[in-house]
PDB file of N, CA and C in Angstrom:
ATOM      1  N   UNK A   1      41.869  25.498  99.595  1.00  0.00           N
ATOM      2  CA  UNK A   1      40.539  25.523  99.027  1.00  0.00           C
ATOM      3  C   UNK A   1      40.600  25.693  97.515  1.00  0.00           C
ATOM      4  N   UNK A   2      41.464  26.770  96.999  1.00  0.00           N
ATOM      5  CA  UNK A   2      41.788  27.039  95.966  1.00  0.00           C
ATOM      6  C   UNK A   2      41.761  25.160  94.840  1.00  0.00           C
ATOM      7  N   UNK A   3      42.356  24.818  95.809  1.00  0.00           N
ATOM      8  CA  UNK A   3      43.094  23.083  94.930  1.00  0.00           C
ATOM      9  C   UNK A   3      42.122  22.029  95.169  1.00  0.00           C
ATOM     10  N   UNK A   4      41.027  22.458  96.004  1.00  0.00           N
ATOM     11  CA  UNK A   4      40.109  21.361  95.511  1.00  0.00           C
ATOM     12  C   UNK A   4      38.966  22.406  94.856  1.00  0.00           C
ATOM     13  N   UNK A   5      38.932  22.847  94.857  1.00  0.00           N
ATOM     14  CA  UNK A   5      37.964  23.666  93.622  1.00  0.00           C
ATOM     15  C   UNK A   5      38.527  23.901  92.096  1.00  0.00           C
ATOM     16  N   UNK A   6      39.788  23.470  92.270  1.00  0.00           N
ATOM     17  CA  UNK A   6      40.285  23.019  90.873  1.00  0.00           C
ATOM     18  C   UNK A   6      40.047  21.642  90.570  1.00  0.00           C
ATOM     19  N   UNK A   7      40.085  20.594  91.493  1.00  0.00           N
ATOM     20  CA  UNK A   7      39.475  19.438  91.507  1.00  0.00           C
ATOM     21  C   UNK A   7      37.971  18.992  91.351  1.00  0.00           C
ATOM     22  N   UNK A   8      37.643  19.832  91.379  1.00  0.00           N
ATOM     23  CA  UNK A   8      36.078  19.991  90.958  1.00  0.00           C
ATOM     24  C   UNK A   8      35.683  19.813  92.499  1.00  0.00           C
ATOM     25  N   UNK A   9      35.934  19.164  93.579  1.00  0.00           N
ATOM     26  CA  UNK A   9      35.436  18.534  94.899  1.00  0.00           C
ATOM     27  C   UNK A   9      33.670  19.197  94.866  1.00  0.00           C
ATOM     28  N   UNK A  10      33.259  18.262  95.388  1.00  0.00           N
ATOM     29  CA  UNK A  10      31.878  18.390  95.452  1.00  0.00           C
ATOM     30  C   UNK A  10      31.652  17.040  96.577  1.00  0.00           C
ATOM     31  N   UNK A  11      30.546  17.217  97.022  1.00  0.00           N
ATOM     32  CA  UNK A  11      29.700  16.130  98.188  1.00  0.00           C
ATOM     33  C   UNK A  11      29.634  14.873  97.562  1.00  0.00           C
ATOM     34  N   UNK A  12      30.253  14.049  98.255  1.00  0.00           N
ATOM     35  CA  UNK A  12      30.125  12.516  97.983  1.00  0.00           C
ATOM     36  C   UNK A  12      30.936  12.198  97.296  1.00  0.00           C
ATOM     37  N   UNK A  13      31.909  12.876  97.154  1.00  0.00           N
ATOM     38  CA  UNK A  13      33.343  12.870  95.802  1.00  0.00           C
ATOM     39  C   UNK A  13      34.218  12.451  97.004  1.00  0.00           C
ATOM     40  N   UNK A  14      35.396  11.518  96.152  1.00  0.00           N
ATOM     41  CA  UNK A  14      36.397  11.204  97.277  1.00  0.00           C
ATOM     42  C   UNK A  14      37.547  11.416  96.199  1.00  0.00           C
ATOM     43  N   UNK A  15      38.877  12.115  96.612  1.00  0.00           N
ATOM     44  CA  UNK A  15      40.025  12.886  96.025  1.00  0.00           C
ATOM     45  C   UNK A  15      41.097  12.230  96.283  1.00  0.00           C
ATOM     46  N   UNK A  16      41.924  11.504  95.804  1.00  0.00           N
ATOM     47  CA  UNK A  16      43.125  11.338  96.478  1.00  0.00           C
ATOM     48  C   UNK A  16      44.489  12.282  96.948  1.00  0.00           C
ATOM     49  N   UNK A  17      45.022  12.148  97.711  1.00  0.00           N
ATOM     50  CA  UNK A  17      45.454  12.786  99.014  1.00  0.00           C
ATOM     51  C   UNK A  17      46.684  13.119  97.875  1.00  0.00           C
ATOM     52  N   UNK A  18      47.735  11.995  97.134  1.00  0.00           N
ATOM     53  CA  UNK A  18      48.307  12.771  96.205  1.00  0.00           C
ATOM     54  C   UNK A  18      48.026  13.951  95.228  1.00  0.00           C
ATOM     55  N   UNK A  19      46.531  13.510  94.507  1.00  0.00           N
ATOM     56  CA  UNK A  19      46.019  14.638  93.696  1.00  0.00           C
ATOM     57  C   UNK A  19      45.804  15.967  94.296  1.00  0.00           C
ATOM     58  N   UNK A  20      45.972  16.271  95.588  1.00  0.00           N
ATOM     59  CA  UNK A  20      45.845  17.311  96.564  1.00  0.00           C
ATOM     60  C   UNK A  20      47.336  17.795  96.866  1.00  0.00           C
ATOM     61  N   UNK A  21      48.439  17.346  97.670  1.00  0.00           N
ATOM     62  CA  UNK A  21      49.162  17.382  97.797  1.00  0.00           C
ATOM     63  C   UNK A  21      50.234  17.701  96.941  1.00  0.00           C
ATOM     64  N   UNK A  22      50.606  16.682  96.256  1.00  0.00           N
ATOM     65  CA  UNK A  22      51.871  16.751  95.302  1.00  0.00           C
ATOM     66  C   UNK A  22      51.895  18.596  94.218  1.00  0.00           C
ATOM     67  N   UNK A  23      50.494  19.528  94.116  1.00  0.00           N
ATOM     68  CA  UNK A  23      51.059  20.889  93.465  1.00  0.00           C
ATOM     69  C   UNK A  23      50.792  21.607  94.322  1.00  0.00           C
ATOM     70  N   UNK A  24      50.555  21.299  95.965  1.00  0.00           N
ATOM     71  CA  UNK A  24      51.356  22.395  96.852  1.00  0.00           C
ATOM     72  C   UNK A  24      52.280  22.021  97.299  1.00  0.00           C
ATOM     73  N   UNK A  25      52.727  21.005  97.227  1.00  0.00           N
ATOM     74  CA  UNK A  25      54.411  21.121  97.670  1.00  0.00           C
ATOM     75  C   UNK A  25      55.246  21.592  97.026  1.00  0.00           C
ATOM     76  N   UNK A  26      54.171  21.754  95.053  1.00  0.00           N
ATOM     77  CA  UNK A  26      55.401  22.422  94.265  1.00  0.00           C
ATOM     78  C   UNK A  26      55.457  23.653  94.585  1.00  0.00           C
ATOM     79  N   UNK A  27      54.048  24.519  95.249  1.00  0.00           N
ATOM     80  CA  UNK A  27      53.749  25.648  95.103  1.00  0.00           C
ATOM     81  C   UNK A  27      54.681  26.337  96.861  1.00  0.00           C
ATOM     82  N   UNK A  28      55.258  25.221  97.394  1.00  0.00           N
ATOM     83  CA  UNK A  28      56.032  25.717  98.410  1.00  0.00           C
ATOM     84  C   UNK A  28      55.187  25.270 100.220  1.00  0.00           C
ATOM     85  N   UNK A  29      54.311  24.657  99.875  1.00  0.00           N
ATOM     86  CA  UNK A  29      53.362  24.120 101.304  1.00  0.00           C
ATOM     87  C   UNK A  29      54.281  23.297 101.489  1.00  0.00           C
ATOM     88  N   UNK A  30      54.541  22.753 102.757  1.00  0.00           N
ATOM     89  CA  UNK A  30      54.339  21.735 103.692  1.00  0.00           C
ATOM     90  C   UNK A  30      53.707  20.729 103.838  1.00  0.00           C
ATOM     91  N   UNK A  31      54.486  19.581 103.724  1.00  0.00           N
ATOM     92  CA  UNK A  31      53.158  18.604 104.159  1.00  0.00           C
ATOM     93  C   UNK A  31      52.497  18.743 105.442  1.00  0.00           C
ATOM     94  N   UNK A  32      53.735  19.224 106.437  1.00  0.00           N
ATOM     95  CA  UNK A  32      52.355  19.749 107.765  1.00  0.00           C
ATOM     96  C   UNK A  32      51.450  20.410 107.700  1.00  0.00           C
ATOM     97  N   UNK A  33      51.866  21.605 106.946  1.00  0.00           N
ATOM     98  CA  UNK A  33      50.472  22.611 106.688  1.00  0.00           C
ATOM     99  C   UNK A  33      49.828  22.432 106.062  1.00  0.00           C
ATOM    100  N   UNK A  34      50.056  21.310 104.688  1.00  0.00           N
ATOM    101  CA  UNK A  34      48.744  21.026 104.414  1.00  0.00           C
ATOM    102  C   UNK A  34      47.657  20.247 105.216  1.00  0.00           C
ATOM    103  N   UNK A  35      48.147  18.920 106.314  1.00  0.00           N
ATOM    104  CA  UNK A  35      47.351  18.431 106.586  1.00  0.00           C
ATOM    105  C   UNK A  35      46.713  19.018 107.973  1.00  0.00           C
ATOM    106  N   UNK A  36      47.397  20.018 108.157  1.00  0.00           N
ATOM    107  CA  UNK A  36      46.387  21.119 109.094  1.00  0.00           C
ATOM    108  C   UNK A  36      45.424  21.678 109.148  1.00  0.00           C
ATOM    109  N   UNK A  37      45.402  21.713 107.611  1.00  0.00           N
ATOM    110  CA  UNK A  37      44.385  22.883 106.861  1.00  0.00           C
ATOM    111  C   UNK A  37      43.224  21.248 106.916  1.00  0.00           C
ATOM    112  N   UNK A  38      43.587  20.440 106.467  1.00  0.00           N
ATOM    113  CA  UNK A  38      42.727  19.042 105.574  1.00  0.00           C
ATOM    114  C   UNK A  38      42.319  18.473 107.065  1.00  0.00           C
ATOM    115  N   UNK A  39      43.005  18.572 108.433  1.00  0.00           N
ATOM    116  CA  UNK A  39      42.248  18.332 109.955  1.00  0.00           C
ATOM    117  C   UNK A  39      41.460  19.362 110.318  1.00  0.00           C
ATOM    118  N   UNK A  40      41.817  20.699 110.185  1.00  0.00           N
ATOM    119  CA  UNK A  40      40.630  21.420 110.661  1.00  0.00           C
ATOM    120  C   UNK A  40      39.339  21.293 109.321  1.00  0.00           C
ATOM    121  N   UNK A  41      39.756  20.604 108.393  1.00  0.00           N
ATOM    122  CA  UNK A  41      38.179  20.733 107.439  1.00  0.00           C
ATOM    123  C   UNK A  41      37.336  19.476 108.061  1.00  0.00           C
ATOM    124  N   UNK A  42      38.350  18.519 108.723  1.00  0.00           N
ATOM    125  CA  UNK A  42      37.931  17.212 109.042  1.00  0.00           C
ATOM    126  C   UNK A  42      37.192  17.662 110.206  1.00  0.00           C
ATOM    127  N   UNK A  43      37.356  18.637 111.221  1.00  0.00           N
ATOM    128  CA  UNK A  43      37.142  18.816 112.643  1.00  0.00           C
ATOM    129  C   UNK A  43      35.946  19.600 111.880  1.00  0.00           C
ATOM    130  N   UNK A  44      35.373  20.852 110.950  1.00  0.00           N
ATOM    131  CA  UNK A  44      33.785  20.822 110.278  1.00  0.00           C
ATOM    132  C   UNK A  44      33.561  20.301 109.804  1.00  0.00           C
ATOM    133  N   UNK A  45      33.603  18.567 109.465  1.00  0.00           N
ATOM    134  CA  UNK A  45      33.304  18.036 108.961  1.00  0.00           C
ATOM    135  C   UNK A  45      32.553  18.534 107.637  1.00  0.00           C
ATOM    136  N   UNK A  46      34.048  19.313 107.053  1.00  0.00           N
ATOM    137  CA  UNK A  46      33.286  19.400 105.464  1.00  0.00           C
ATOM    138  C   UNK A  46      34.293  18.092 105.115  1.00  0.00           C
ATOM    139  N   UNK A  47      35.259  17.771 104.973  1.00  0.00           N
ATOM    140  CA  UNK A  47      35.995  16.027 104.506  1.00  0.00           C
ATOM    141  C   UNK A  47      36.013  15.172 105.726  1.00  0.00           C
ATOM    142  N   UNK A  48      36.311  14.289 105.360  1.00  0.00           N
ATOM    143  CA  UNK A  48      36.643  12.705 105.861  1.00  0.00           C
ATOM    144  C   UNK A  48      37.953  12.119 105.617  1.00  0.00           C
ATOM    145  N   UNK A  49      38.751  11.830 106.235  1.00  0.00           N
ATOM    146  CA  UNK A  49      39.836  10.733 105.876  1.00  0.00           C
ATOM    147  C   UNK A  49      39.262   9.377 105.486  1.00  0.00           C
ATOM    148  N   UNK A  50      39.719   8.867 104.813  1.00  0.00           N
ATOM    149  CA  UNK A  50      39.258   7.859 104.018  1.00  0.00           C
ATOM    150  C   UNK A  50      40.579   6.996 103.891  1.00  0.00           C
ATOM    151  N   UNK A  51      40.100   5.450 103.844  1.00  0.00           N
ATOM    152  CA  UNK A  51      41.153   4.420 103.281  1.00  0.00           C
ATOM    153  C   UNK A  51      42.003   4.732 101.998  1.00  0.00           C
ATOM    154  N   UNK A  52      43.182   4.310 101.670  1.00  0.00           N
ATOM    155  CA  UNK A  52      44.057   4.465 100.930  1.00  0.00           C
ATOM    156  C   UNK A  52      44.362   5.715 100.155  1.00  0.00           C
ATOM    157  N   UNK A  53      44.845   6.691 101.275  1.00  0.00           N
ATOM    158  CA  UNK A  53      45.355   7.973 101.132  1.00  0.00           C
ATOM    159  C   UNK A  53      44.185   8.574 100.375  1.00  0.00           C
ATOM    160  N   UNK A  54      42.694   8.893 100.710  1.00  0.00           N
ATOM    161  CA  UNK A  54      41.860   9.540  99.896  1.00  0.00           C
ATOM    162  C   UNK A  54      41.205  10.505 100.984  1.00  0.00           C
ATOM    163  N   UNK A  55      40.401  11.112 100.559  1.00  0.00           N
ATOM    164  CA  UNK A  55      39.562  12.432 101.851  1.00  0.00           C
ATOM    165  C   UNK A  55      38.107  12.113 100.791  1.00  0.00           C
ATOM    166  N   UNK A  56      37.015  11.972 101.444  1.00  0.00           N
ATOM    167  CA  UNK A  56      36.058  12.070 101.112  1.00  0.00           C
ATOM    168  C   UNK A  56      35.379  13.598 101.105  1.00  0.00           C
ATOM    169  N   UNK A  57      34.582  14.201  99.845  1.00  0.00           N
ATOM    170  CA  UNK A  57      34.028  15.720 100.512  1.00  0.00           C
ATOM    171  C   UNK A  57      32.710  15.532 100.616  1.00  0.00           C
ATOM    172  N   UNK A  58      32.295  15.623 102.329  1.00  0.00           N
ATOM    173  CA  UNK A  58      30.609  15.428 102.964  1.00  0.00           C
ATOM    174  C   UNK A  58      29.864  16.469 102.650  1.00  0.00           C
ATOM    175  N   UNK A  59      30.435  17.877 102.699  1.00  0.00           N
ATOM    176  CA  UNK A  59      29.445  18.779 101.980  1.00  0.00           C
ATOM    177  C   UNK A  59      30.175  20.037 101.162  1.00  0.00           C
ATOM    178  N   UNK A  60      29.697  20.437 101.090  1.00  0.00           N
ATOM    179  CA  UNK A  60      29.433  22.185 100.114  1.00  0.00           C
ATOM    180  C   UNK A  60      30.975  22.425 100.783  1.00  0.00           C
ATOM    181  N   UNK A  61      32.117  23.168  99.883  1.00  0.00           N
ATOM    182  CA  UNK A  61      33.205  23.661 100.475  1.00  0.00           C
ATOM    183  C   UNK A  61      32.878  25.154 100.518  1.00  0.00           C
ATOM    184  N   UNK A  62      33.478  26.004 102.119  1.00  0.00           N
ATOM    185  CA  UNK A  62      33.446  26.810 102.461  1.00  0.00           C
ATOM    186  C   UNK A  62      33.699  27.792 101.284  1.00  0.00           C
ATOM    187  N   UNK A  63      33.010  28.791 101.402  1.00  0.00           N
ATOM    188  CA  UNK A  63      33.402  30.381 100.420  1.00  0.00           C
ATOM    189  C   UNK A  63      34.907  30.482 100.278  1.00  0.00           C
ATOM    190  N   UNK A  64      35.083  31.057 100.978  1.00  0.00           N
ATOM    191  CA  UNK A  64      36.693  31.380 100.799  1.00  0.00           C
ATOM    192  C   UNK A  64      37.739  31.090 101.412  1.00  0.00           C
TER     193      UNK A  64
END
């Protein structure tokens, strides 16, 4: 959450999946765990998977 609120993410914004990824893998994540975290946001549909490695954000990101 931290890394798309550095991304500014907001509703109707679409992020690419590198711009997400690539400074938690520096920060020591997983690519599994990240996209665990990025399926359960998909399963509240606060994002979307989107064509060519992007996540769309559908609404307001959770508090904390």
């Amino acid at each position: 959450m931290t890394r798309l609120r550095a991304l500014k993410a907001k509703p109707e914004m679409a992020i690419n999946l590198i711009d997400l990824e690539a400074p938690l893998n520096a920060d020591g994540f997983l690519e599994d765990e990240i996209m665990a975290i990025l399926q359960a946001l998909e399963q509240e549909k606060v994002i979307a998977f989107g064509p060519g490695n992007r996540i769309s954000i559908l609404r307001k990101l959770p508090e904390s």
